[in-house]
Each structure stands twice: as structure tokens, then as C-alpha cells.
Protein backbone atom coordinates (compact mmCIF):
# COMPACT_ATOMS: atom_id res chain seq x y z
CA UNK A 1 59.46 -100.17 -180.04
CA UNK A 2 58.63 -103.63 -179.17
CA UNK A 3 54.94 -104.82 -178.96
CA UNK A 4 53.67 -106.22 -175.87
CA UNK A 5 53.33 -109.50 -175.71
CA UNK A 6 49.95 -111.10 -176.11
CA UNK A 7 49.17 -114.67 -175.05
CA UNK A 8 46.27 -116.12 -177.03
CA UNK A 9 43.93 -118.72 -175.29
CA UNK A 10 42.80 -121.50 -176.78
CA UNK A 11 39.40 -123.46 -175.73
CA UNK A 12 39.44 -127.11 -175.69
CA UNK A 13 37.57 -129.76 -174.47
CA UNK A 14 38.08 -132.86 -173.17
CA UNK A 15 36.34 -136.01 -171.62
CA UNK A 16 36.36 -136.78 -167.80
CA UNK A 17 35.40 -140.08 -165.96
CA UNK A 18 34.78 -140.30 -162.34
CA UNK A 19 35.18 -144.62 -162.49
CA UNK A 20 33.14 -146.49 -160.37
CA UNK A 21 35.60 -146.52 -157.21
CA UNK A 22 35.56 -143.04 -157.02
CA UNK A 23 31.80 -142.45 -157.70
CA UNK A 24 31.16 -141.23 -154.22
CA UNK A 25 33.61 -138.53 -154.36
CA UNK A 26 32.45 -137.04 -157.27
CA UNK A 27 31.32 -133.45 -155.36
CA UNK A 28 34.45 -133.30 -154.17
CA UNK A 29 36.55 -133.90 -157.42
CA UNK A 30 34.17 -131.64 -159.67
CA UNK A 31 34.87 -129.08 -156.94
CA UNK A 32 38.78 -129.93 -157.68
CA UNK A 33 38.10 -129.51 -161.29
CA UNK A 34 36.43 -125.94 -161.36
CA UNK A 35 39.20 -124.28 -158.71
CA UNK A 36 41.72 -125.97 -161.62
CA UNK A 37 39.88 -123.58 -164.24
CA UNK A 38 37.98 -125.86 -166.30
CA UNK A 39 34.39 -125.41 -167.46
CA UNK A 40 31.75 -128.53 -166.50
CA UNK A 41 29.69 -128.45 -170.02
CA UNK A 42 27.88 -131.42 -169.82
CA UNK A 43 27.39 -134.29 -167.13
CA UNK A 44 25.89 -137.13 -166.48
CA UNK A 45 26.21 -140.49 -164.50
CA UNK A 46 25.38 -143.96 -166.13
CA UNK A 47 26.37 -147.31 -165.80
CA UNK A 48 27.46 -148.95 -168.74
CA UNK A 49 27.50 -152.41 -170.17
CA UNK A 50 30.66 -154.68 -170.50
CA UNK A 51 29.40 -154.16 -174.33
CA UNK A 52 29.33 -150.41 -174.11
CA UNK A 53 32.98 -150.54 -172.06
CA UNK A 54 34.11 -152.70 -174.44
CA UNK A 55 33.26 -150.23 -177.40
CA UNK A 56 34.72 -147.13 -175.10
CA UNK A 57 38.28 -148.93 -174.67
CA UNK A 58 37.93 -150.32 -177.86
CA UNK A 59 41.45 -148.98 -178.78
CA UNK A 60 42.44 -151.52 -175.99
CA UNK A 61 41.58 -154.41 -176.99
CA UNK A 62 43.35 -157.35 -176.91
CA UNK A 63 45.29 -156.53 -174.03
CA UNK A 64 45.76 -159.03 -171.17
CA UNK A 65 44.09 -155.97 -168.38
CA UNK A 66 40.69 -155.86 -171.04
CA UNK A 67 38.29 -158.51 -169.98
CA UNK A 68 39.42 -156.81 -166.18
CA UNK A 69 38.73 -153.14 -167.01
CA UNK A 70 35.48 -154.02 -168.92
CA UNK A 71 34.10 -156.22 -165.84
CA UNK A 72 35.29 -152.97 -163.76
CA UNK A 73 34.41 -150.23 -165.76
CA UNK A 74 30.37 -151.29 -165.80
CA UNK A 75 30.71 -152.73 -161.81
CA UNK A 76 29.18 -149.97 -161.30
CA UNK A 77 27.67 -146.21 -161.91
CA UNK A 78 30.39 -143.52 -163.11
CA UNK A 79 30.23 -139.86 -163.84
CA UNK A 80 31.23 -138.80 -167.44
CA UNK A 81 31.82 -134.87 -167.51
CA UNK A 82 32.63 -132.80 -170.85
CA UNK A 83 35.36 -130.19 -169.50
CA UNK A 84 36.95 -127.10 -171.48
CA UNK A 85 39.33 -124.45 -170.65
CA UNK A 86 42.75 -123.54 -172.62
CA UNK A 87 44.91 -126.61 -173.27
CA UNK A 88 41.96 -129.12 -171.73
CA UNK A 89 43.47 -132.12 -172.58
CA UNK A 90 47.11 -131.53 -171.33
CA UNK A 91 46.29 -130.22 -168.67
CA UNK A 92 43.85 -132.47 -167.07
CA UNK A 93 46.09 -135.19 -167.53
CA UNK A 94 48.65 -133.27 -165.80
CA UNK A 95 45.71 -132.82 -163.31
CA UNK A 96 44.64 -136.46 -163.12
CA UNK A 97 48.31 -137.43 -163.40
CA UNK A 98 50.24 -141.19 -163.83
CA UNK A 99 48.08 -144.40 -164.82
CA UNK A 100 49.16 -146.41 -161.84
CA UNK A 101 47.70 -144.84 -158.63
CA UNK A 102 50.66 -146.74 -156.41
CA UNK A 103 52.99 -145.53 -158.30
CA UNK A 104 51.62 -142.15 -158.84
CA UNK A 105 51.75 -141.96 -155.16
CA UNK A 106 55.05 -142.50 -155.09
CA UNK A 107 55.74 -139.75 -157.92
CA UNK A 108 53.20 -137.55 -158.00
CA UNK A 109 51.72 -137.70 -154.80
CA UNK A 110 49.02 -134.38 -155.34
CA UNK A 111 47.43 -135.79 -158.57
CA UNK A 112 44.09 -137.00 -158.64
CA UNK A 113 44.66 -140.61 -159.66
CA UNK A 114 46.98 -140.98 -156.12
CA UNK A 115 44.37 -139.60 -154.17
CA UNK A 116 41.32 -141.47 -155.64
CA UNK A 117 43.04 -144.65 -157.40
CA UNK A 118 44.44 -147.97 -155.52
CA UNK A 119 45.99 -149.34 -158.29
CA UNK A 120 46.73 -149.18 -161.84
CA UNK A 121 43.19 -150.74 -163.14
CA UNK A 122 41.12 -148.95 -160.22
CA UNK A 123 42.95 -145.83 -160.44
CA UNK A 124 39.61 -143.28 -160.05
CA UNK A 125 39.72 -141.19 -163.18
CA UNK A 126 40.11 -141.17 -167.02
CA UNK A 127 41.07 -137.79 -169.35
CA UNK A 128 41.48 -138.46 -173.11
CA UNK A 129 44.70 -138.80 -174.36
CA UNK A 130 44.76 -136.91 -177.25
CA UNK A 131 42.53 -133.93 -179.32
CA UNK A 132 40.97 -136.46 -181.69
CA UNK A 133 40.54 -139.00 -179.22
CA UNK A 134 38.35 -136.68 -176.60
CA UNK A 135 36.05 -135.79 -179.63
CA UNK A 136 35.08 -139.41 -180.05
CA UNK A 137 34.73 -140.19 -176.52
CA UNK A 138 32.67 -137.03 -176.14
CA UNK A 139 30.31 -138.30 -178.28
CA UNK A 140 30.04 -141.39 -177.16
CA UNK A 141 29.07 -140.49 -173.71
CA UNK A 142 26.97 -137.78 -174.71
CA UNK A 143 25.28 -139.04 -178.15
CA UNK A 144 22.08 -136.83 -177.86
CA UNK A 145 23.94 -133.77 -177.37
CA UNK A 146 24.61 -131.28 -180.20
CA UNK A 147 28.51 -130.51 -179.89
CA UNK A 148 30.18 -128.04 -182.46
CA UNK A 149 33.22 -129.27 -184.50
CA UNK A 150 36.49 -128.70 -182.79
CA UNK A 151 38.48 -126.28 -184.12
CA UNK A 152 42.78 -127.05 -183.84
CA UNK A 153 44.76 -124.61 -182.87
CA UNK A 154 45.86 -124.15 -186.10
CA UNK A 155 42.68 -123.81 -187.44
CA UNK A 156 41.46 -121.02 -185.03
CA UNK A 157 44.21 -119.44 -185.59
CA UNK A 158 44.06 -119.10 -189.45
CA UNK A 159 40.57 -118.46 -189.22
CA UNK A 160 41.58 -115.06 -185.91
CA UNK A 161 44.19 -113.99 -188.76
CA UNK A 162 41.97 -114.25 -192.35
CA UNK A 163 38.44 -112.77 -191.06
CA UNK A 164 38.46 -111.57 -187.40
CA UNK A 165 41.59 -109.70 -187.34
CA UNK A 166 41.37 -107.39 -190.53
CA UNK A 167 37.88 -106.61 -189.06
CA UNK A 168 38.49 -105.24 -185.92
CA UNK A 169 41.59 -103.92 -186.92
CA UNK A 170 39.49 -101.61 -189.71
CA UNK A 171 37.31 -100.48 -187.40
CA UNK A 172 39.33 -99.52 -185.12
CA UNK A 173 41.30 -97.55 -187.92
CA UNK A 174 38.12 -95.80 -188.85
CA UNK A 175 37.41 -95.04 -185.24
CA UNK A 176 40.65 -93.28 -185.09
CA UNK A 177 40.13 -91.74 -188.79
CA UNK A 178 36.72 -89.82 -187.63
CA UNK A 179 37.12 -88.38 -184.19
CA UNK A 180 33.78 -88.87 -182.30
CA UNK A 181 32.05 -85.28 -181.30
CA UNK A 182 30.70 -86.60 -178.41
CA UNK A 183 33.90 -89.01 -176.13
CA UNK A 184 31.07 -90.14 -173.78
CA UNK A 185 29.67 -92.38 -176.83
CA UNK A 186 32.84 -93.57 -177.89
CA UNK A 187 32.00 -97.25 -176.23
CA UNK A 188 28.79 -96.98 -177.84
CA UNK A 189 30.25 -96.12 -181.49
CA UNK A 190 33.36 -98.96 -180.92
CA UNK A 191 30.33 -101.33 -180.30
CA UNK A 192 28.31 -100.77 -183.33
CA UNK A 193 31.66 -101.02 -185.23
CA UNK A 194 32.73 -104.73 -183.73
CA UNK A 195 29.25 -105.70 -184.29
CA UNK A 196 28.99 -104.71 -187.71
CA UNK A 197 32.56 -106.55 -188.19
CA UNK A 198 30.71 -109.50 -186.89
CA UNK A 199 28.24 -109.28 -189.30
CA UNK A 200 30.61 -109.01 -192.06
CA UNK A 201 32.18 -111.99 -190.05
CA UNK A 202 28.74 -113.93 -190.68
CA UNK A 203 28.44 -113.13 -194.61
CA UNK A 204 32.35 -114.97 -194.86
CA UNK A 205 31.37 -117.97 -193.40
């Protein structure tokens, strides 16, 4: 008999930037970014320095556009934002879409950057490109916060199958091993079982 499927979700997170030419529709974009099912952990607006753009993009430089986006990066105030749902990074790029907002208009006319860019320097938004990437950036915008290591997909999934999984799935063999004399308490008992597995959970760490 075939097992039902089960799609696991992972939780990611990944850095936003509402640049300075789009500043004053920040309500209206964050509103954009909950209905899209992302998580606002952190936020704050700042305006940076060309030195502090220049250390952001520093991946960038050297580039004929960097002297440009550094003078328009700290032009004015911007609106970093820590997002996380399943898949954060992919999918708010999907979200925030092409780099150029002229042509994005041209190919992906509903993304963000179309909408709120006017051209491929001023284009309204940044999302990190990759995992590693939004846990630098992360911390650079928000330095004083305390942010928990990111797990990989890999790595929560290893850590689901070694300790969490063997857990619950003892408990709930127990639970079917000793019928409860009371079913009205059965919730109650299942509880005290998944938090004692998270105990054990604890003592493995």
C-alpha cells in the first residue's frame, strides 16, 4: 500500500531592500510580501554611507555601474527587512523578479522590480542571491540582532531523520502498545509523550 505523500517545509530566510526610489511605497510592498507568505522578522530603515554601500556590494566591486549604485544606494533612506518562509530566497527573487526594471516590464510585467524600478540601477528592490549570501547580508543590516545559525536543507534534514524522527515515532509506538483507559486523555497522554521526546531531544544536542 503506498504511503501518502508528505511534503516537508523548509524555513529560510532571506534579506529584503526597499532602495531609496521605492522608500515611499514601502506599506504597500510589505503588504505584497506577507499576502506572498513570507514572515517580516526584523525591520528597520537607515540610510547608509557610500562606505557602508560600498562594503554591502562589496562582491561588486570593480564594476563600471559601482561608483553609480554606491552614490544611489545611500541617496537616500531604505528599508532593510529579514523575511522567512519555505524556499525564501528563490522565491522572493521570483517575487522581486529580473534586474532591469525596463526590461522586466517587458518580461515579467507582475514582478516587483517592474512595478517599483525605472531602470536597471534604480530598479526598487534587492533579495539575496544565494543561502550563504543572505546570511551575511543579514548580518550586516542587522548587526545587534542575535540570529541563529542557518540550518541547509540537508542539514535539517539529517538532523528530522537521526533525533526527531525515532522519537516521535517511539512514542507513538508505545502509545499504541498501552491502550489508554480513559480515550478522552489520549491528547493529553500523546502530549506528555512528544514532550518528553523533546527532552530527550535536548540531552542529544
Amino acid at each position: 500500500m503506498d504511503q501518502p505523500s508528505c511534503k516537508r517545509i523548509y524555513v529560510e530566510r532571506t534579506l529584503a531592500l526597499i532602495k531609496p526610489n521605492a522608500v515611499d511605497k514601502a506599506e504597500e510592498i510589505e503588504d505584497i510580501i506577507l499576502k506572498a507568505g513570507f514572515t517580516i522578522l526584523q525591520k528597520r530603515k537607515l540610510q547608509l554611507s557610500p562606505e557602508q554601500c560600498s562594503d554591502f556590494y562589496a562582491d561588486q566591486y570593480g564594476k563600471l555601474f559601482f561608483p553609480s549604485l554606491t552614490a544611489f544606494m545611500s541617496s537616500g533612506p531604505i528599508v532593510a527587512l529579514t523575511l522567512a518562509r519555505d524556499d525564501a530566497v528563490t522565491h522572493w527573487k521570483s517575487i522581486i523578479g529580473p534586474v532591469n526594471s525596463v526590461k522586466a516590464r517587458e518580461t515579467h510585467p507582475e514582478c516587483l522590480r517592474a512595478k517599483y524600478g525605472t531602470s536597471d540601477l534604480k530598479n526598487g528592490l534587492h533579495g539575496s542571491a544565494t543561502f550563504s549570501v543572505a546570511k551575511r547580508e543579514i548580518k550586516f543590516m542587522f548587526p545587534n540582532s542575535i540570529i541563529e545559525p542557518f540550518p541547509s536543507k540537508e542539514a535539517t534534514a539529517e538532523y528530522l531523520s537521526r533525533y526527531v524522527n525515532p522519537t516521535l515515532l517511539q512514542g507513538l509506538i508505545n502509545l499504541c502498545k498501552h491502550k489508554p483507559q480513559n480515550p478522552c486523555v489520549t491528547p493529553i497522554c500523546f502530549s506528555l509523550l512528544f514532550f518528553s521526546g523533546l527532552n530527550s531531544l535536548k540531552c542529544l544536542r
